[in-house]
Protein backbone atom coordinates (compact mmCIF):
# COMPACT_ATOMS: atom_id res chain seq x y z
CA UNK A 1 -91.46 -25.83 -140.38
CA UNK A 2 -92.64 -29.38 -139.18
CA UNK A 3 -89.25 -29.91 -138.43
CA UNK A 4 -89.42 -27.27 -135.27
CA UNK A 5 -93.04 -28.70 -134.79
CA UNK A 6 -92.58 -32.21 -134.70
CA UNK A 7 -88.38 -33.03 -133.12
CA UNK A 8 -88.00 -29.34 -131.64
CA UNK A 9 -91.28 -29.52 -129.62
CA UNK A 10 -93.01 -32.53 -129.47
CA UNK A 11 -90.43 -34.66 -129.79
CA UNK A 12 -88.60 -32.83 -126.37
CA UNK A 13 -92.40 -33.00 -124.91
CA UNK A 14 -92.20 -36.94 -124.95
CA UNK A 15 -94.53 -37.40 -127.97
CA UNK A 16 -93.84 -40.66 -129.55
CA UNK A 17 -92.82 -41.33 -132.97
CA UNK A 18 -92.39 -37.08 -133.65
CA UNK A 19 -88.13 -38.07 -133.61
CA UNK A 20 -88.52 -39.61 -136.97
CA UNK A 21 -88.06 -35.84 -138.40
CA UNK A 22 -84.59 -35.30 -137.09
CA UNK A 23 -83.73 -37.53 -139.82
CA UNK A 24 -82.63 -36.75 -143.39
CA UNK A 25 -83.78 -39.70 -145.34
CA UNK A 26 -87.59 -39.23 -143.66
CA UNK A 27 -88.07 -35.76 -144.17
CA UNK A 28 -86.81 -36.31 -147.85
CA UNK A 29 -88.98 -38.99 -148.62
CA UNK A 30 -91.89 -37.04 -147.17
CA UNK A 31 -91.19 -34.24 -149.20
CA UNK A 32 -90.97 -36.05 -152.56
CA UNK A 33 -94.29 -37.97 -150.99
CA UNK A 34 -96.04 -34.35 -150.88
CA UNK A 35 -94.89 -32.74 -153.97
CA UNK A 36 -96.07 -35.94 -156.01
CA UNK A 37 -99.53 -35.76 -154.32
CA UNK A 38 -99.77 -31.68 -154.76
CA UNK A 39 -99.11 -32.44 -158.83
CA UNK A 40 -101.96 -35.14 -158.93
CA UNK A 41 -104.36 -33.30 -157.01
CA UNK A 42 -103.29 -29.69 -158.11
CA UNK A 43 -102.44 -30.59 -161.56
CA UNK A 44 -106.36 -31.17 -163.20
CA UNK A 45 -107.33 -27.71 -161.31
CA UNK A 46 -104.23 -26.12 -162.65
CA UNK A 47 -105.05 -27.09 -166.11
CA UNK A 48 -108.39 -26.37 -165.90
CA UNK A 49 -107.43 -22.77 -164.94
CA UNK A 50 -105.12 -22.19 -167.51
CA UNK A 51 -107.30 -23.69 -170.27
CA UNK A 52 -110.24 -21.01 -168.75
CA UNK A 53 -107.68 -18.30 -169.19
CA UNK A 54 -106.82 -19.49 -173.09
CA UNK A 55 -103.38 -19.90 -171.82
CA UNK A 56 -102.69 -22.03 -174.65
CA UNK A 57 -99.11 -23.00 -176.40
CA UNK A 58 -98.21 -20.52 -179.80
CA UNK A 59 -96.79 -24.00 -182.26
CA UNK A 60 -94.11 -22.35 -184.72
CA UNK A 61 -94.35 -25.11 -188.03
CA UNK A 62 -91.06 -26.52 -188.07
CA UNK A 63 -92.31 -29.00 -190.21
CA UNK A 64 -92.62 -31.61 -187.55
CA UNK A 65 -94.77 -34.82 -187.35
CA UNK A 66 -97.06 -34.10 -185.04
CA UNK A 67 -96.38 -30.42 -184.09
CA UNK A 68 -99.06 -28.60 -184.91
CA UNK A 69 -101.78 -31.18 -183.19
CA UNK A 70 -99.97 -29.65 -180.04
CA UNK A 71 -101.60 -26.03 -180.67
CA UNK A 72 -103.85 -24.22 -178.07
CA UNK A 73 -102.27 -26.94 -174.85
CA UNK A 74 -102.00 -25.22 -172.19
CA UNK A 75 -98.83 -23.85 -171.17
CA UNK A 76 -96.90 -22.75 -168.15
CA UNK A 77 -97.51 -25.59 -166.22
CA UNK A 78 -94.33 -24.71 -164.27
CA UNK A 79 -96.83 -22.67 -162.15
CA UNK A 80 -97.73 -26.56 -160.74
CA UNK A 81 -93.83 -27.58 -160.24
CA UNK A 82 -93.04 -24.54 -158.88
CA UNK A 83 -95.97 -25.47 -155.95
CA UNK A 84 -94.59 -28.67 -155.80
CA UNK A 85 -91.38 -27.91 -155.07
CA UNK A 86 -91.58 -25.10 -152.67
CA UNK A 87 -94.58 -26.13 -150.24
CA UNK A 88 -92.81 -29.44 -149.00
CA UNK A 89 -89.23 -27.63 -148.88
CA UNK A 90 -90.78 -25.15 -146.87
CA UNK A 91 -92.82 -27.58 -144.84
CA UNK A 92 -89.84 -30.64 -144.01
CA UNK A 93 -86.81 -28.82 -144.48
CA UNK A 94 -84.68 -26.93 -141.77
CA UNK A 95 -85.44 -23.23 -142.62
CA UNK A 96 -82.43 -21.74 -141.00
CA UNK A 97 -80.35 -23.66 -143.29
CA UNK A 98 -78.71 -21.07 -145.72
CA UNK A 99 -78.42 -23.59 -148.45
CA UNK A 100 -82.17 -24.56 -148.09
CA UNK A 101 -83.06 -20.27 -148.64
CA UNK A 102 -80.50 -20.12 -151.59
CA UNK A 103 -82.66 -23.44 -153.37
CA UNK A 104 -85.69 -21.82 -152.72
CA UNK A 105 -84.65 -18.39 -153.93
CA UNK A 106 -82.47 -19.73 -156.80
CA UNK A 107 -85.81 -21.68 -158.43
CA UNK A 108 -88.47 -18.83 -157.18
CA UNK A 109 -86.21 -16.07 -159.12
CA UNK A 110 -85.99 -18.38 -162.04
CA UNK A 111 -89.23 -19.88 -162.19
CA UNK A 112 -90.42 -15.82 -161.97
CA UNK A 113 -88.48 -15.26 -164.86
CA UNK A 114 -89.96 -18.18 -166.99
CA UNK A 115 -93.70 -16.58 -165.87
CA UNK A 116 -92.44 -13.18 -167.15
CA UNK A 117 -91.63 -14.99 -170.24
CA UNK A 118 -94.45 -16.71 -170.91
CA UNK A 119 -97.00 -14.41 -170.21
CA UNK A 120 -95.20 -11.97 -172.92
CA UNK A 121 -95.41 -15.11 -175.24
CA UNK A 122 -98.81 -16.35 -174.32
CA UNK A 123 -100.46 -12.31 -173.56
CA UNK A 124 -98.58 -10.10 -175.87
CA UNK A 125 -98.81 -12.73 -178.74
CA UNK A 126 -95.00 -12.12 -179.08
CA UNK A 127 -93.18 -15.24 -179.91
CA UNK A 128 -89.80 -13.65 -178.96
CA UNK A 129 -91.24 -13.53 -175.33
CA UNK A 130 -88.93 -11.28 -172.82
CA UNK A 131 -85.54 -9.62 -174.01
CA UNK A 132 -82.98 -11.88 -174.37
CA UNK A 133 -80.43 -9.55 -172.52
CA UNK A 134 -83.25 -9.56 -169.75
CA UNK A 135 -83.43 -13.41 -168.97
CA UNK A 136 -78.94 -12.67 -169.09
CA UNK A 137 -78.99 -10.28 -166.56
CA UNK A 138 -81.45 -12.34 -163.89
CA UNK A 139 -79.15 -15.26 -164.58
CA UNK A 140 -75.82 -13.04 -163.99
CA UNK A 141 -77.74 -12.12 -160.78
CA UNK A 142 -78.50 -15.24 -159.59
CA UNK A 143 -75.09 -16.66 -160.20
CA UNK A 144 -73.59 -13.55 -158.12
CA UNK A 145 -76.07 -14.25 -155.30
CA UNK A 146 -74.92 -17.93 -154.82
CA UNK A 147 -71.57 -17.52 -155.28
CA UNK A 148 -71.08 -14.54 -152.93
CA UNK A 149 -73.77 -16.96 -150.54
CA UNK A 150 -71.13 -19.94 -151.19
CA UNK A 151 -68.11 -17.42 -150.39
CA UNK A 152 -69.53 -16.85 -146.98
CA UNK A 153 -70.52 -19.62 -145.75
CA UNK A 154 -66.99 -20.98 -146.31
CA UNK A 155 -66.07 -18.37 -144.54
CA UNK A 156 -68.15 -19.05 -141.37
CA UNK A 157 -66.91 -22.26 -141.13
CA UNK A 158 -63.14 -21.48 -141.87
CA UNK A 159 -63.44 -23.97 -145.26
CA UNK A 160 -61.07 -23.11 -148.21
CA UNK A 161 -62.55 -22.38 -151.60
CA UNK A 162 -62.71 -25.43 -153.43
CA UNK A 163 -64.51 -27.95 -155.43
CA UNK A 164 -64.49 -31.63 -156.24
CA UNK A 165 -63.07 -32.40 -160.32
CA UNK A 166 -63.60 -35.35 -161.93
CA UNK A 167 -60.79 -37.71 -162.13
CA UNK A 168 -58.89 -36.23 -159.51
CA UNK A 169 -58.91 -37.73 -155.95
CA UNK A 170 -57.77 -33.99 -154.72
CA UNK A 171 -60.04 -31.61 -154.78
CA UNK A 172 -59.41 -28.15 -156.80
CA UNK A 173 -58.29 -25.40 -154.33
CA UNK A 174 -58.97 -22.03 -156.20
CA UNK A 175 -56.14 -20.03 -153.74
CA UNK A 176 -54.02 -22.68 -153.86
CA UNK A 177 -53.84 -22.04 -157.98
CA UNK A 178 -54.49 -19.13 -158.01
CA UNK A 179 -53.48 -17.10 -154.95
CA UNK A 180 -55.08 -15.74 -152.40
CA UNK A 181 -55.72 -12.16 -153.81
CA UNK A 182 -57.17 -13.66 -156.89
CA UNK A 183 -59.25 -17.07 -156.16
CA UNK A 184 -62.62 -15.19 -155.86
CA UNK A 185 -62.02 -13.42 -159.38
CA UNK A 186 -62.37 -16.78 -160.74
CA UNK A 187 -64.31 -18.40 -158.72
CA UNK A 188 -67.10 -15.98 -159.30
CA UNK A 189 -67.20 -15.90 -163.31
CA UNK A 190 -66.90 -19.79 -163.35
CA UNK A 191 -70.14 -19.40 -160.71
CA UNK A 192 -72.33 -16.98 -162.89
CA UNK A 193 -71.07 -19.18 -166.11
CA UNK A 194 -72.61 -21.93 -164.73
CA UNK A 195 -75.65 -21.14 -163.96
CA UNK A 196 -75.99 -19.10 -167.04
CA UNK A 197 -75.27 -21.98 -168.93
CA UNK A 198 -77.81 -24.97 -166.86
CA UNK A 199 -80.40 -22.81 -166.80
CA UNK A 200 -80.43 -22.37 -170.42
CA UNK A 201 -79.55 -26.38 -171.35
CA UNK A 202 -82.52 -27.19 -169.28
CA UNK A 203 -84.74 -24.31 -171.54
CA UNK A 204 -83.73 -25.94 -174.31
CA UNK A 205 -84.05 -29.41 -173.67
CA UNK A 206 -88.03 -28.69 -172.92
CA UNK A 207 -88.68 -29.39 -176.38
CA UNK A 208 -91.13 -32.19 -176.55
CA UNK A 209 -93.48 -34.33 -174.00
CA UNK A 210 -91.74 -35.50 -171.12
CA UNK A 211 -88.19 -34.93 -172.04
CA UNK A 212 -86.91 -31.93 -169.72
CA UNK A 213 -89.16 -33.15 -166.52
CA UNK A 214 -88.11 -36.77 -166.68
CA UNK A 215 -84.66 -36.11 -167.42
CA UNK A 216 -84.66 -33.59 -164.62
CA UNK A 217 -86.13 -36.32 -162.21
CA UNK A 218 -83.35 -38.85 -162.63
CA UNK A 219 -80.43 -35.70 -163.01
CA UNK A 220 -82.33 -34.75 -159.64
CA UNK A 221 -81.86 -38.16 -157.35
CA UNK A 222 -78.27 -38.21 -158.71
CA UNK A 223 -77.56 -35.16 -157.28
CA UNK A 224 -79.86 -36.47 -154.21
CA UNK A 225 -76.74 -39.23 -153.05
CA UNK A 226 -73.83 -36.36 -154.00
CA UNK A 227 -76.02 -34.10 -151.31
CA UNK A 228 -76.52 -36.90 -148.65
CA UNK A 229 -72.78 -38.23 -149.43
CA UNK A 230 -71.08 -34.77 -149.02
CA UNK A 231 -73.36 -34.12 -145.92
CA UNK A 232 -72.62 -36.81 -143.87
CA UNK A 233 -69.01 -36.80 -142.41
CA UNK A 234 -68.43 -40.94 -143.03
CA UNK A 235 -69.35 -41.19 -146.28
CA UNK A 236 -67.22 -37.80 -147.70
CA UNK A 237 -64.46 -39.06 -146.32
CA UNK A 238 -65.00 -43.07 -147.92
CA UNK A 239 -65.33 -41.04 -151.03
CA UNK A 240 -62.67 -38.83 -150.59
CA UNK A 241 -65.00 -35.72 -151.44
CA UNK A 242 -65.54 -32.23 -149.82
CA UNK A 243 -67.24 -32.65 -147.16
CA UNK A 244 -70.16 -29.70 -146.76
CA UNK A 245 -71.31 -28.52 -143.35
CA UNK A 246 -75.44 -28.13 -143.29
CA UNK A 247 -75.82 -29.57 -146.74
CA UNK A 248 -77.89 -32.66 -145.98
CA UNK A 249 -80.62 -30.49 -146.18
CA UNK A 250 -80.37 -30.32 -150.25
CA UNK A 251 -81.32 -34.09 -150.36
CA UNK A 252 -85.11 -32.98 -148.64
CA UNK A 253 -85.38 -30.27 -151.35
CA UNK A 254 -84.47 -32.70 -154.24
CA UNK A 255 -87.13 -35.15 -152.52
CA UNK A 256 -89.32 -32.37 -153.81
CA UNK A 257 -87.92 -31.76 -156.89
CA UNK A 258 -88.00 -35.33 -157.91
CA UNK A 259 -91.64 -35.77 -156.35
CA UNK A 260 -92.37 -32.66 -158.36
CA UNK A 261 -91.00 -33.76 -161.87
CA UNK A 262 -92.60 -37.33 -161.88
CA UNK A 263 -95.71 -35.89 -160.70
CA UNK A 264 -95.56 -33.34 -163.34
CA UNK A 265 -95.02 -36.39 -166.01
CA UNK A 266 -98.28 -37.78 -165.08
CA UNK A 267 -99.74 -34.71 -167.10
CA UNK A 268 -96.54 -33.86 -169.43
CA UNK A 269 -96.15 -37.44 -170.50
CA UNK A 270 -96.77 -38.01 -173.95
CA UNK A 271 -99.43 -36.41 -175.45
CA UNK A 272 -98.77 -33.84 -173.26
CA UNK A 273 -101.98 -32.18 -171.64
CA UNK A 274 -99.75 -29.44 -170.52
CA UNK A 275 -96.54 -28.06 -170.92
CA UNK A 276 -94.21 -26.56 -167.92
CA UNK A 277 -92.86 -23.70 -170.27
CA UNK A 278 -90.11 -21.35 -169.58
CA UNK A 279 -91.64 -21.17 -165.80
CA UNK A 280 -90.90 -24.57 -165.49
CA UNK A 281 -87.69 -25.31 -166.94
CA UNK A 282 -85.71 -21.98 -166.07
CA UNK A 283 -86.96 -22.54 -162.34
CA UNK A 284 -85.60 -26.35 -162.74
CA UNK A 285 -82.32 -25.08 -164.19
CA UNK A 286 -81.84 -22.55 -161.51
CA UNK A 287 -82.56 -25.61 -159.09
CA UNK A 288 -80.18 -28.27 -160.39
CA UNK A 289 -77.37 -25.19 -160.83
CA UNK A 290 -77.80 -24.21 -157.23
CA UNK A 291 -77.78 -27.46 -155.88
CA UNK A 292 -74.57 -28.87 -157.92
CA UNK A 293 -72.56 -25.67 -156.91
CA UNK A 294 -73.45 -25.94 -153.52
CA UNK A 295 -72.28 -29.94 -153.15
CA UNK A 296 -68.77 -28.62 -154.90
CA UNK A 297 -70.22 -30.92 -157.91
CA UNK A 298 -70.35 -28.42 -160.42
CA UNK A 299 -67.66 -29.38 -162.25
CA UNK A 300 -69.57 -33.03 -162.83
CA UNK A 301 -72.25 -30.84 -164.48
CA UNK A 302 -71.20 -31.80 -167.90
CA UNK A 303 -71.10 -35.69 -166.96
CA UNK A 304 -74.38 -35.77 -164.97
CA UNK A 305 -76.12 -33.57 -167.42
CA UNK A 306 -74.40 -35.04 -170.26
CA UNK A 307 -78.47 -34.69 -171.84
CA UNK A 308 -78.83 -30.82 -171.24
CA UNK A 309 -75.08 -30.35 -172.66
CA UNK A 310 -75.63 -32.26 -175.42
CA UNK A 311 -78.45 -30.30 -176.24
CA UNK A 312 -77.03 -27.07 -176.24
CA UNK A 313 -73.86 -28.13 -177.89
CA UNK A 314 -76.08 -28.65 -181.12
CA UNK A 315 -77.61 -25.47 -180.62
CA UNK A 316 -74.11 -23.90 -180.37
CA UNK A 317 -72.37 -26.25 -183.33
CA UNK A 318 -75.51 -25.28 -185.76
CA UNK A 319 -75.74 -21.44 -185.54
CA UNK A 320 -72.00 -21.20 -185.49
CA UNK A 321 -70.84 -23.51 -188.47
CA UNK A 322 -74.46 -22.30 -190.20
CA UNK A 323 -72.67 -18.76 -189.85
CA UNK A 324 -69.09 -20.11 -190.48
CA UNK A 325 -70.09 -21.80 -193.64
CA UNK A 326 -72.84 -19.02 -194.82
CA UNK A 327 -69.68 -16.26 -195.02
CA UNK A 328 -67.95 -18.46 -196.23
CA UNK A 329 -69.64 -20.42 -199.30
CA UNK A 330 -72.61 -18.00 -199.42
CA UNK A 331 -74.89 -20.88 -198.38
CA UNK A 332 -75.39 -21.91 -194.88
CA UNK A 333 -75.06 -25.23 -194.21
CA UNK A 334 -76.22 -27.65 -191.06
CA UNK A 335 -74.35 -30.38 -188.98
CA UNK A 336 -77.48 -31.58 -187.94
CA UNK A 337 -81.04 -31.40 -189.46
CA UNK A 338 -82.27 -29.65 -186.48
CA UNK A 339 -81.50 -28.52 -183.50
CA UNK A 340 -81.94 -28.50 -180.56
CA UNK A 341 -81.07 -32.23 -180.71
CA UNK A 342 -84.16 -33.75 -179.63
CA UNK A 343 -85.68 -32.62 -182.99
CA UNK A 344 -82.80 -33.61 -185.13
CA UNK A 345 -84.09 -37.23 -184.37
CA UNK A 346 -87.73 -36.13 -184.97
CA UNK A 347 -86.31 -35.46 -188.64
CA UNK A 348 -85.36 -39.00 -188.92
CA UNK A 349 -89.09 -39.89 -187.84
CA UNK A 350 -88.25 -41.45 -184.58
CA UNK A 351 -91.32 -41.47 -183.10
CA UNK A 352 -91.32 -38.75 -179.52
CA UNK A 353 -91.98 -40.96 -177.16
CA UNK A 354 -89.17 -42.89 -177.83
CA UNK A 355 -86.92 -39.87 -178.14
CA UNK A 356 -88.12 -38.88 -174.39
CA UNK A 357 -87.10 -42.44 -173.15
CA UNK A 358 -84.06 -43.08 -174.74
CA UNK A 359 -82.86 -39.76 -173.66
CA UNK A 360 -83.74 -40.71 -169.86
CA UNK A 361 -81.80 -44.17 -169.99
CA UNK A 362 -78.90 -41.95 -171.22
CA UNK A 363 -79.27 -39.70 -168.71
CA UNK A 364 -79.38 -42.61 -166.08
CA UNK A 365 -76.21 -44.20 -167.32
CA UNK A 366 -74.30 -40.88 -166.71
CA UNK A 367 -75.78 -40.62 -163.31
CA UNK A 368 -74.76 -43.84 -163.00
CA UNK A 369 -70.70 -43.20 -164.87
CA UNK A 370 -71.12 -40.00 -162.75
CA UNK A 371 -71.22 -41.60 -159.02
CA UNK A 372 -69.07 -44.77 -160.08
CA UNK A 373 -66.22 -41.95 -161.45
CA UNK A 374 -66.26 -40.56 -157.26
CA UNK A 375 -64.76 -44.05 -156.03
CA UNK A 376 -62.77 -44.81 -159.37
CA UNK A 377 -60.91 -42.01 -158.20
């Protein structure tokens, strides 16, 4: 919106200084700029609101140091990311960019999702919150929507489908593998699978103060120099990686999403005085899905998120061998001694805060492995 304002009028009317918005880097910053202020200054009222409204967290005992001081804090704080992430998009970015409309929609249908949830949760006193098969089907939907968005955008500019792979200097040409006839088969359930599977790592690593939001941050300017590098011609091909038409544009919504996440952390840090809930991290998973998949990064998901798949791994490796060992011996036995994995280290008394930091510097060293691994190819 300020973009047509300030370089597509002004700027052509002689106005000094209004060319600064025709570039990427500015608008960016400004957006992360905006979305950190709108947390601070939105953030207390926010609060206040949802404390008014006895929108307060439901604390199942898990027998956790600590856990059950966190009863009655407010939740769905999401409601304040969500704000934070769309305003400045909306106000810096190009909005005839189709990747820009697929970010927005992709967190918005999400973050919708998560409020659905919660209020269930928080409202209908029912812990289970909405359907399981529910949340499934929205994902499913979402993935569909960007990978039929994806499919036609190549299309439009004459690209073949295909993504970047770790490792591998060539990119991964679905036709070329798997014919013509049939790369969209695959392409699509590898689409929906992803997003399916982000949104829900990012649910489940919101599981104490701090964790999922600052995590998020650092996953989220990562992805920032994949966006600018596979937007700009010169650096793709330095890199060797597919270059993107229009996708320098994701870099000024991640300037939000960042600005958003360590704004939120001013209020989530530990002790938490609010909590994003399922609004928060199912519209941050839809975000960080949407964004890889358009960059053709998605398949340096399980590097740069190495946090997120590590917690749902131990979700996955519990319930199974649980199952596995419970037909087995009659007694159901545990890899861990609680997942997700966050809380297996609160069994060993590692004190949260710690938890939450040690996670980010882990998640900062694969961002790190993650961007070194594009020119070690």
């Amino acid at each position: 919106m300020l973009y047509w304002l300030f370089y597509q009028y002004l700027h052509k009317l002689g106005v000094p200084g209004t060319g600064v918005f025709q570039y990427i880097s500015f608008r960016a910053s400004m957006a992360a700029v905006l979305s950190l202020l709108l947390c601070l200054f939105l953030g207390k009222r926010i609060i206040r609101w949802l404390q008014k409204q006895q929108i307060g967290e439901t604390i199942r005992d898990l027998g956790l140091e600590g856990q059950m001081q966190k009863k009655g804090t407010p939740t769905m704080g999401g409601i304040i990311i969500l704000i934070a992430i769309i305003v400045p998009t909306l106000l810096f970015a190009k909005l005839n960019n189709p990747y820009v409309i697929l970010m927005v929609l992709s967190t918005l249908w999400m973050g919708v999702i998560g409020i659905i949830d919660d209020y269930i949760k928080v409202f209908k006193k029912d812990k289970e919150g909405l359907k399981s098969w529910f949340k499934v089907l929205g994902q499913l939907v979402l993935g569909a929507i960007i990978a039929i968005t994806i499919d036609y955008n190549h299309h439009s500019h004459s690209l073949p489908l295909e993504t970047n792979v770790p490792f591998l200097k060539e990119p991964f040409n679905y036709s070329s593998v798997f014919g013509e006839g049939n790369a969209w088969w695959i392409f699509l359930p590898l689409i929906i699978f992803i997003v399916v599977a982000v949104t829900n790592a990012v649910n489940l690593t919101d599981g104490i103060d701090g964790l999922a939001s600052g995590t998020t941050a650092i996953v989220g300017a990562g992805l920032g120099i994949l966006a600018y590098a596979a937007g700009n011609t010169v650096f793709s091909d330095y890199l060797h990686i597919i270059y993107v038409p229009d996708s320098g544009e994701v870099v000024v919504f991640l300037g939000a999403l960042i600005g958003a996440c360590i704004g939120f952390l001013w209020y989530n840090g530990f002790p938490a005085q609010v909590f994003m809930g399922d609004t928060g991290s199912m519209a941050l998973g839809g975000a960080v899905a949407a964004v890889a998949i358009i960059i053709k990064m998605e398949l340096l998901i399980p590097i740069l998120c190495g946090v997120y798949f590590a917690e749902s791994l131990s979700v996955v490796l519990q319930v199974s061998w649980f199952k596995y060992t419970k037909r087995k011996y009659g007694e159901g036995r545990r890899i861990f001694l609680m997942s997700p994995l966050h809380h297996h280290f609160q069994k060993m008394n590692i004190p949260e805060s710690k938890i939450t930091v040690r996670f980010w510097i882990v998640t900062l060293i694969l961002v790190i492995i993650t961007i070194a691994l594009l020119k070690l190819r």
